[in-house]
N, C-alpha and C. Protein backbone atom coordinates (compact mmCIF):
# COMPACT_ATOMS: atom_id res chain seq x y z
N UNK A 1 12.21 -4.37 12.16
CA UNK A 1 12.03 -3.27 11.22
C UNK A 1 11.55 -3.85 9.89
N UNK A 2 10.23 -3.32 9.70
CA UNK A 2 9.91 -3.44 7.95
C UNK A 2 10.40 -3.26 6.73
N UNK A 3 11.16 -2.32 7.18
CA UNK A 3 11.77 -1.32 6.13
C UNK A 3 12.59 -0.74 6.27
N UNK A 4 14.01 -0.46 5.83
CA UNK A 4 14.95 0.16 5.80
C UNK A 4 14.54 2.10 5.78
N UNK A 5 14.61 2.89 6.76
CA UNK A 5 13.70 3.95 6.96
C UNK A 5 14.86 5.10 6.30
N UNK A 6 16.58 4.49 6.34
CA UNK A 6 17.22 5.23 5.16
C UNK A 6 16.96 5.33 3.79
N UNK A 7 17.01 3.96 3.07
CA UNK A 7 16.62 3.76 1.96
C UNK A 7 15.47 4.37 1.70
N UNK A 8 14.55 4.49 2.68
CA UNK A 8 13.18 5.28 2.08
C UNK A 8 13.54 6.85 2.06
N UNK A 9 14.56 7.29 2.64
CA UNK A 9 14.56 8.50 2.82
C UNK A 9 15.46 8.77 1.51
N UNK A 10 16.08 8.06 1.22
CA UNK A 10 17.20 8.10 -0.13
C UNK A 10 16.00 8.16 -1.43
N UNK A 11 14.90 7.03 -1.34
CA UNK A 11 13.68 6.78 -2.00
C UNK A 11 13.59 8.55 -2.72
N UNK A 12 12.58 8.85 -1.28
CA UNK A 12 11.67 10.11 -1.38
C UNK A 12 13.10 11.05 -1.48
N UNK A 13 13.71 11.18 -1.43
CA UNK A 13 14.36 12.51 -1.96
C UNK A 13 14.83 12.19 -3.30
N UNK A 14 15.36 11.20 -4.05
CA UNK A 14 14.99 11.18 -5.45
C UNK A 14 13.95 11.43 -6.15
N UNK A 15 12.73 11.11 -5.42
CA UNK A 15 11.58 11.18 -6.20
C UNK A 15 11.57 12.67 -6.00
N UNK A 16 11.06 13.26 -4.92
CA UNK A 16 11.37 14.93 -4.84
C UNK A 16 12.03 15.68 -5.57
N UNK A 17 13.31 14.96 -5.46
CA UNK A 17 14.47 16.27 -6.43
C UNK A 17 13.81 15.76 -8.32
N UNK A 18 13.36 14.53 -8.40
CA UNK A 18 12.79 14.90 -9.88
C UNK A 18 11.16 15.72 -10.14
N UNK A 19 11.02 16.08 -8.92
CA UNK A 19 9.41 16.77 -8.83
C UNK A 19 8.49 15.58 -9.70
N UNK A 20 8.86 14.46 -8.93
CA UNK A 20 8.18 12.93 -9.24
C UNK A 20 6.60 13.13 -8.41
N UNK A 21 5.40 13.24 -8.07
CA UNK A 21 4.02 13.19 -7.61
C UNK A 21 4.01 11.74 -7.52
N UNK A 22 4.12 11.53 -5.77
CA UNK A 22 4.15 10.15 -5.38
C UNK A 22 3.21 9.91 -3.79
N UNK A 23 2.81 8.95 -4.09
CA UNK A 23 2.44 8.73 -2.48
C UNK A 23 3.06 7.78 -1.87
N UNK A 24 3.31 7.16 -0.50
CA UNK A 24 3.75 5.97 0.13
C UNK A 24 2.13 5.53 0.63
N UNK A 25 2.46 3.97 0.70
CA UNK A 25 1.75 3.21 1.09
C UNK A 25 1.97 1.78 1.72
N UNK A 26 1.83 1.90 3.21
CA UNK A 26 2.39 0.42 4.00
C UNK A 26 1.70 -0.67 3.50
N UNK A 27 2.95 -1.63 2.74
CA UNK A 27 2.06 -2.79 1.82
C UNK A 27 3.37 -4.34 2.16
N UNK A 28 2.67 -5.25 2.54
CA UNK A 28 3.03 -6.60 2.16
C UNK A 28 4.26 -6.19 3.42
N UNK A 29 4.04 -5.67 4.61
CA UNK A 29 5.32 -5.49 5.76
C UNK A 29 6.06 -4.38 5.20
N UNK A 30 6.01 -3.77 4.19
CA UNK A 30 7.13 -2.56 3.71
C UNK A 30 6.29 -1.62 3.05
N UNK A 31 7.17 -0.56 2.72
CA UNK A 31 6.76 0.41 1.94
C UNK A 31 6.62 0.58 0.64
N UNK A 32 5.30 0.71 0.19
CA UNK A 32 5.40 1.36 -1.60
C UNK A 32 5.35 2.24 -1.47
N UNK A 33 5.72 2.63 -2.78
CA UNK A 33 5.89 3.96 -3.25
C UNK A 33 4.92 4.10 -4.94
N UNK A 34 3.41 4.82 -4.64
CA UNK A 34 2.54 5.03 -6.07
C UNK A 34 2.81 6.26 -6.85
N UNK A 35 2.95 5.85 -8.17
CA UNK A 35 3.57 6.92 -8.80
C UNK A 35 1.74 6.81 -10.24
N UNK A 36 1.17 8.06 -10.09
CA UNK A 36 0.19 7.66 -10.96
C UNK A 36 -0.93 6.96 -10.42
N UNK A 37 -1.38 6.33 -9.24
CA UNK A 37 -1.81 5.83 -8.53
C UNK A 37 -1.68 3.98 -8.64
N UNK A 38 -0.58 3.84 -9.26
CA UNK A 38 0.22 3.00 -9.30
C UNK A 38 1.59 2.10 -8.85
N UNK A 39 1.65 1.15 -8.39
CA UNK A 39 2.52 0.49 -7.51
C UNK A 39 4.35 0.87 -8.51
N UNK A 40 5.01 1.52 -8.10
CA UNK A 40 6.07 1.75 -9.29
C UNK A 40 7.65 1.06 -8.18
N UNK A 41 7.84 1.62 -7.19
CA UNK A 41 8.96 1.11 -6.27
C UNK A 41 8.45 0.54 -4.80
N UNK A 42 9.00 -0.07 -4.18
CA UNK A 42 9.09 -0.54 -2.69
C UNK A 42 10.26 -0.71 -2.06
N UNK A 43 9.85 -0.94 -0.67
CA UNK A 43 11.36 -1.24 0.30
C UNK A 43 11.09 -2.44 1.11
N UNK A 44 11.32 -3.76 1.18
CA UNK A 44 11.50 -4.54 1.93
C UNK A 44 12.33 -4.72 2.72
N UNK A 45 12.35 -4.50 4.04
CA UNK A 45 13.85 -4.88 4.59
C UNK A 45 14.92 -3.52 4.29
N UNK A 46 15.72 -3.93 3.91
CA UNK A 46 16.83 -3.18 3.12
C UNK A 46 16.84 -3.43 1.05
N UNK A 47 15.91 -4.06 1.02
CA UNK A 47 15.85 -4.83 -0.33
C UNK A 47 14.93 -3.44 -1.10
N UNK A 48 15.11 -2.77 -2.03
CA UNK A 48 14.37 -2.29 -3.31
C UNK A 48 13.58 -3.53 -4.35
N UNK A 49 12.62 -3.14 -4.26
CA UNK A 49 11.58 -3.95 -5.03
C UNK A 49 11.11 -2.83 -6.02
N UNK A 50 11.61 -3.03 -7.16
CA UNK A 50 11.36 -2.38 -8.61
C UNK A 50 10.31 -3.17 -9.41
N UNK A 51 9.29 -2.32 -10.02
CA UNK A 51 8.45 -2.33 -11.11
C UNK A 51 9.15 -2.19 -12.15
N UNK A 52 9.50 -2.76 -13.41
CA UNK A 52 9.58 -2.64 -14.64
C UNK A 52 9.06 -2.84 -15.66
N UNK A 53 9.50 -2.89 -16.92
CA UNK A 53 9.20 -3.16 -18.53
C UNK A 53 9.61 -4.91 -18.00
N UNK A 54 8.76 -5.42 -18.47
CA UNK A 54 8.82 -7.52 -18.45
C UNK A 54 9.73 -7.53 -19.42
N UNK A 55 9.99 -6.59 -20.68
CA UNK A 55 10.96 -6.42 -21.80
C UNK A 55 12.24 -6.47 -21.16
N UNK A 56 12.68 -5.56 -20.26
CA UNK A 56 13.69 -4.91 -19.49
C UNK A 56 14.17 -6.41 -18.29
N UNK A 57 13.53 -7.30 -17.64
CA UNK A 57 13.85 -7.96 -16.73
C UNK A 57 14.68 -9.06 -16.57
N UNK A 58 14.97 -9.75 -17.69
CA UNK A 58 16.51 -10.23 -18.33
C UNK A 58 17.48 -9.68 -17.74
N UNK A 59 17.86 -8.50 -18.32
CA UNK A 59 18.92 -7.70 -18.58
C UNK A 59 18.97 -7.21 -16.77
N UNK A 60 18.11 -6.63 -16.56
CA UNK A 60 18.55 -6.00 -14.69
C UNK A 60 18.40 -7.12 -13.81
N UNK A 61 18.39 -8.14 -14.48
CA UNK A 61 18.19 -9.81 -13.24
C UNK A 61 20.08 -9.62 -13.48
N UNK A 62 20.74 -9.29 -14.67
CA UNK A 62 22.05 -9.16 -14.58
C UNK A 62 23.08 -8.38 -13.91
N UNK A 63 22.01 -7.05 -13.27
CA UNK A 63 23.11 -6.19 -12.34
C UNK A 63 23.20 -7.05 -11.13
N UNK A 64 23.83 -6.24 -9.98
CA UNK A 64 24.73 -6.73 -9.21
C UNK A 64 23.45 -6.46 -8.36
N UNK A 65 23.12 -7.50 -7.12
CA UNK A 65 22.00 -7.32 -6.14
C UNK A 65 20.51 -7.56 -6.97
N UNK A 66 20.50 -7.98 -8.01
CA UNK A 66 19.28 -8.27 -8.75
C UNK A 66 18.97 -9.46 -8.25
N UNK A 67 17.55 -9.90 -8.36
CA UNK A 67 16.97 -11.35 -8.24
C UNK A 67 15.25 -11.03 -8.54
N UNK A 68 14.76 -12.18 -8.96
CA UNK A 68 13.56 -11.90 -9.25
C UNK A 68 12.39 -11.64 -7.79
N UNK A 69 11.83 -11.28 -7.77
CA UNK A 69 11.12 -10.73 -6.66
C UNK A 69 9.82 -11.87 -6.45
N UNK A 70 9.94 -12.67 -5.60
CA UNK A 70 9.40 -14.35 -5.54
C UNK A 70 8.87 -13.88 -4.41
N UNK A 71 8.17 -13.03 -3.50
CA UNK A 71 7.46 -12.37 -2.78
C UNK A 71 6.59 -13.50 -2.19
N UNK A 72 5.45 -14.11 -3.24
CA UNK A 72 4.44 -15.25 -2.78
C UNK A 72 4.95 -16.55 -3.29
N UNK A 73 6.60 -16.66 -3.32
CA UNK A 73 7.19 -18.32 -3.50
C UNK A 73 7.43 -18.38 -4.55
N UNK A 74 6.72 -17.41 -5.92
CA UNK A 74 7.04 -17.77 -7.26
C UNK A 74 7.19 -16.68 -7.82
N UNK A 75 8.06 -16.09 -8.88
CA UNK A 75 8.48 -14.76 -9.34
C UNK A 75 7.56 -14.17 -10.01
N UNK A 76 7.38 -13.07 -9.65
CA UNK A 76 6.45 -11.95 -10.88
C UNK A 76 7.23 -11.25 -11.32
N UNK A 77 6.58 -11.44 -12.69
CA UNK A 77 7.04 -11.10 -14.02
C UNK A 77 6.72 -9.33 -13.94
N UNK A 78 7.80 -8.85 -14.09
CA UNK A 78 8.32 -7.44 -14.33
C UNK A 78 8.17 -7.04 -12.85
N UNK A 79 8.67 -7.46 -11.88
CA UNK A 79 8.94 -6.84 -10.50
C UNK A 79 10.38 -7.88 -10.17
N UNK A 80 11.54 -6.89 -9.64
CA UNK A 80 12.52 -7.69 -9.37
C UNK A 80 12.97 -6.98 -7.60
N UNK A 81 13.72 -7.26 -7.61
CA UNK A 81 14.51 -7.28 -5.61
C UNK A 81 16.01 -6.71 -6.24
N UNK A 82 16.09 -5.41 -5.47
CA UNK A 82 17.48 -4.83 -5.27
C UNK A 82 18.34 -5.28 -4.06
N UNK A 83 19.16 -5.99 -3.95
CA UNK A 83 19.46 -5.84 -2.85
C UNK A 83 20.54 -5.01 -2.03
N UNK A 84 20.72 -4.65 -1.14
CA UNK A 84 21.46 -3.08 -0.51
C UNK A 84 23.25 -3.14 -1.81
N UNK A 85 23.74 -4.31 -1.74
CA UNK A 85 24.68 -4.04 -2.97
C UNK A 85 24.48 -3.45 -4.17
N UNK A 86 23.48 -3.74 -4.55
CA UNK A 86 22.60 -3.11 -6.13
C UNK A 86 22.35 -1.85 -5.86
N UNK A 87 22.14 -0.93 -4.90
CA UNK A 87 21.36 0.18 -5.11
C UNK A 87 21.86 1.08 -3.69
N UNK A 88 23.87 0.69 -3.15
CA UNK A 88 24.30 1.50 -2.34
C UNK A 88 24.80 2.90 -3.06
N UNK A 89 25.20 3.23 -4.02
CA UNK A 89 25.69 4.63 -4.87
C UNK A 89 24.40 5.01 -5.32
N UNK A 90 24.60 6.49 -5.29
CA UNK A 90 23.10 7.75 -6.17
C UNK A 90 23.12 6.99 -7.36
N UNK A 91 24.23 6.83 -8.20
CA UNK A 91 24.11 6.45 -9.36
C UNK A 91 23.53 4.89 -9.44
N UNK A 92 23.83 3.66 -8.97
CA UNK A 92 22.91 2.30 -8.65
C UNK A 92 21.49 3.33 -8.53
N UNK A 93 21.08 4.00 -7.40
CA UNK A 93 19.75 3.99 -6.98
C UNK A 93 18.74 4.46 -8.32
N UNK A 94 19.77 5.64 -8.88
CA UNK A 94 19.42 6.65 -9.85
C UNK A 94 18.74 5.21 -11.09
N UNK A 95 19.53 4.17 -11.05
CA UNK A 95 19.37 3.62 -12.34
C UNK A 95 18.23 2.87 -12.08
N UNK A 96 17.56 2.46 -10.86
CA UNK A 96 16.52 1.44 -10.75
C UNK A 96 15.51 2.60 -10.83
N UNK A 97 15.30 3.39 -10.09
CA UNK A 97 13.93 4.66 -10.58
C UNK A 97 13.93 4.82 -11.55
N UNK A 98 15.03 5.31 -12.43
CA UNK A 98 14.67 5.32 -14.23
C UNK A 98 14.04 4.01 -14.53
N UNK A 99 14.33 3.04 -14.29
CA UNK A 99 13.25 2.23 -14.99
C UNK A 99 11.73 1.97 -14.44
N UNK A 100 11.88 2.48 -13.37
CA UNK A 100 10.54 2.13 -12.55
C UNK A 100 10.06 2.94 -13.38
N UNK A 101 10.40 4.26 -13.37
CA UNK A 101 9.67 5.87 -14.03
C UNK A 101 9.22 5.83 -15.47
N UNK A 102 10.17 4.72 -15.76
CA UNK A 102 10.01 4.72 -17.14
C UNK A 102 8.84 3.54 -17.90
N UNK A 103 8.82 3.18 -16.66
CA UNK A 103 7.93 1.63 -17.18
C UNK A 103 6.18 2.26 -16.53
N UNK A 104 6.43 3.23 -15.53
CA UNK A 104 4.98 3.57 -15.20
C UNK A 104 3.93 4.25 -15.73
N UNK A 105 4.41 4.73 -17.12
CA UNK A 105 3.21 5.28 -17.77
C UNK A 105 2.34 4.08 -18.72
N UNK A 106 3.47 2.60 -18.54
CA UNK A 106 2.76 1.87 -19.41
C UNK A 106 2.12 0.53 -18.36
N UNK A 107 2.62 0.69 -17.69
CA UNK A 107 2.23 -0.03 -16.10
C UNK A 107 0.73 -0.49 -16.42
N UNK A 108 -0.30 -1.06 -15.77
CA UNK A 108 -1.64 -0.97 -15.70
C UNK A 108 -1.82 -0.69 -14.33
N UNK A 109 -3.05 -0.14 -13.93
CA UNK A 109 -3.30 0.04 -12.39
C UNK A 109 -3.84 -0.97 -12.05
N UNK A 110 -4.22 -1.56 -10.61
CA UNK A 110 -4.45 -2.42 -10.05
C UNK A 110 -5.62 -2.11 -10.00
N UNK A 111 -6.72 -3.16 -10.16
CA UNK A 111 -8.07 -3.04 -10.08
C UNK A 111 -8.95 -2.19 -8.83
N UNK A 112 -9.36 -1.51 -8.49
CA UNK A 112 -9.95 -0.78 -7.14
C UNK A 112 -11.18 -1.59 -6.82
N UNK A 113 -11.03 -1.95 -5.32
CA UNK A 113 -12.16 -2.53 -4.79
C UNK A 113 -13.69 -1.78 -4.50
């Protein structure tokens, strides 16, 4: 399994119940999630892969299930890894989408081929 197909369902009904305009997209073995036509959340595994503020990534490397998101061996800067401890309660999940949501209007989009 690619992807934890609960967690995505936990995903998309947060994004829904905030009348969030999102698409999914099968990326890197898991699921994104584009908010804006922009990369904002994912699901690896059971793992949440959050977009943030690079300002913000200190501080949530400090919650519980945080780690930097080392995807290609070396960490990118303002994307971190939830792992299923970090983001089992509405309220954990609730808190990693606020920052995704909040960091995606200043996000840049990925170049189009």
């Amino acid at each position: 399994m690619a992807y934890d197909p609960a967690l995505a369902d936990r995903v998309t009904d947060a994004l829904t119940a905030r009348r969030v305009s999102f698409s999914t997209k099968k990326m890197f073995g898991g699921l994104c999630y584009m908010v804006n036509d922009k990369m904002c959340l994912g699901i690896l595994d059971s793992r949440l892969m959050v977009r943030l503020d690079p300002e913000e990534e200190a501080s949530a490397l400090q919650k519980p299930g945080c780690a930097p998101m080392d995807f290609t061996g070396r960490p990118m800067k303002g994307y971190v890894f939830v792992d299923a401890s970090g983001h089992q309660s509405d309220t954990q999940l609730k808190h990693w989408l606020d920052l995704a949501l909040a960091y995606n209007p200043k996000a840049k989009a990925s170049q189009k081929k």
